[in-house]
Protein backbone atom coordinates (compact mmCIF):
# COMPACT_ATOMS: atom_id res chain seq x y z
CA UNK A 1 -2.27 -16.36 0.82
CA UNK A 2 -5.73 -15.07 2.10
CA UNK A 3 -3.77 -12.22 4.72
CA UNK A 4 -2.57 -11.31 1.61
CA UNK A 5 -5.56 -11.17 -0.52
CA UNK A 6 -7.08 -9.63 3.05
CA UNK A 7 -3.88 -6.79 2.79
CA UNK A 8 -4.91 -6.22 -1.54
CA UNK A 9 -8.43 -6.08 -0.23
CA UNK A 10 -8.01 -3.35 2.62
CA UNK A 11 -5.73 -1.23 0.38
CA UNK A 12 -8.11 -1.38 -2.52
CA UNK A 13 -11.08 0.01 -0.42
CA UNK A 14 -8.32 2.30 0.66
CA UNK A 15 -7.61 3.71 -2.83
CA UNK A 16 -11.71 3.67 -3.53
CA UNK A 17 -11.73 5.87 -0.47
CA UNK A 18 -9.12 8.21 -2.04
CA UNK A 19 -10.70 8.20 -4.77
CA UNK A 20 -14.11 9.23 -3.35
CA UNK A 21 -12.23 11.95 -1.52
CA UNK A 22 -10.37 14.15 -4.23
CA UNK A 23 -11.65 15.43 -7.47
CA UNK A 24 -8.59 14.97 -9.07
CA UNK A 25 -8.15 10.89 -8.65
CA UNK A 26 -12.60 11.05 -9.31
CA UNK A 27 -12.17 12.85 -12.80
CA UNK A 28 -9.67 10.40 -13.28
CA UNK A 29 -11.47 7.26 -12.70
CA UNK A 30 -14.80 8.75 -14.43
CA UNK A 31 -12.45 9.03 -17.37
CA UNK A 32 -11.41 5.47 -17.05
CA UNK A 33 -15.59 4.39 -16.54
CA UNK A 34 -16.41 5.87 -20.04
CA UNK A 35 -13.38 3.71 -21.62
CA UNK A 36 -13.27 0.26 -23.73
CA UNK A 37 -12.31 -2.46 -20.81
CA UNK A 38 -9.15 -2.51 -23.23
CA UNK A 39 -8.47 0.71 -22.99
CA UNK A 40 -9.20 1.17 -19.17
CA UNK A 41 -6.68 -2.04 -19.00
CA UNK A 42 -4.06 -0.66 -21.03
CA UNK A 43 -3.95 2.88 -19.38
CA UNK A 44 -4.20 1.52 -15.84
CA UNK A 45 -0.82 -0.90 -16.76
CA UNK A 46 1.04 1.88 -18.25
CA UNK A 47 0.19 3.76 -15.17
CA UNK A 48 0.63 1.37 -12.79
CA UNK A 49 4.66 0.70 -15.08
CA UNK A 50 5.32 4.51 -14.44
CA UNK A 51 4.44 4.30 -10.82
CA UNK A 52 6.80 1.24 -10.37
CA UNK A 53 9.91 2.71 -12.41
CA UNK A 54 9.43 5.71 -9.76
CA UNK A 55 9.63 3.70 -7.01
CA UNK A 56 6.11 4.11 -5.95
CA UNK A 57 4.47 1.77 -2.86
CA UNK A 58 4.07 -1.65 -4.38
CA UNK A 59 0.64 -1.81 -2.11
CA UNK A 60 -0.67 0.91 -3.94
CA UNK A 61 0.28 0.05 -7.66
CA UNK A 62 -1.19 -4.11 -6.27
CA UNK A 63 -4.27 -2.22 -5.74
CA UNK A 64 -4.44 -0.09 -8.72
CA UNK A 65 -3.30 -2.90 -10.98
CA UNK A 66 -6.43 -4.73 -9.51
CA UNK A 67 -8.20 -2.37 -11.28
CA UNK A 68 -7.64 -3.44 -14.65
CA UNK A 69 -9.52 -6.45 -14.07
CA UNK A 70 -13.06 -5.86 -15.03
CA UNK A 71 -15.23 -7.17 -12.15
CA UNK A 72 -13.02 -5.66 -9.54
CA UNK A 73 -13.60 -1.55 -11.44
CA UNK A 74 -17.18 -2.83 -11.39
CA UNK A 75 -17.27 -3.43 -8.13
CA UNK A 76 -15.25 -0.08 -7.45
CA UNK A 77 -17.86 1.56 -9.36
CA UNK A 78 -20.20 0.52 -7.61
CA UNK A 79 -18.90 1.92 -4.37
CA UNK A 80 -17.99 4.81 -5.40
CA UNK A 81 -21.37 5.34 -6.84
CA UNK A 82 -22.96 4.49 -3.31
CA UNK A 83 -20.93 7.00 -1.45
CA UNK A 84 -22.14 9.49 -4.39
CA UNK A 85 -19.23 10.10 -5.52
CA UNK A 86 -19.80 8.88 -9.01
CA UNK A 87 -22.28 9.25 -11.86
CA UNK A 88 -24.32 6.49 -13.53
């Protein structure tokens, strides 16, 4: 169980990395910041549904799907805002 929590971990700061690195995925997740936590939650599952129907990496929709949970966008907020990569 914890390699695995170790493997969610690594490919979430992964996808904050991403995220710090293109514009695209940033105006994205700045979108998601100024949302209700219900709303944040409800677009990152229907997301994270698409992704699987296409056949995306499961790694990758794990890590996303983290997302939805409050403290863990928190905590990606907080380092993307340290890398300066997002707004207060």
């Amino acid at each position: 169980m914890a390699a695995d929590t170790n493997t969610m971990l690594d490919t979430l700061a992964g996808v904050v990395q991403a995220i710090a690195q293109d514009r695209k995925l940033r105006q994205w997740f700045s979108r998601l910041a100024k949302k209700s936590i219900v709303e944040r939650r409800n677009e990152i599952y229907s997301m994270t549904l698409r992704m699987t129907q296409q056949g995306e990496d499961v790694k990758i929709i794990t890590s996303l799907h983290l997302l939805a949970d409050a403290k863990v966008f928190d905590a990606a907020c907080q380092s993307l805002r340290e890398l300066g990569q997002l707004g207060k």
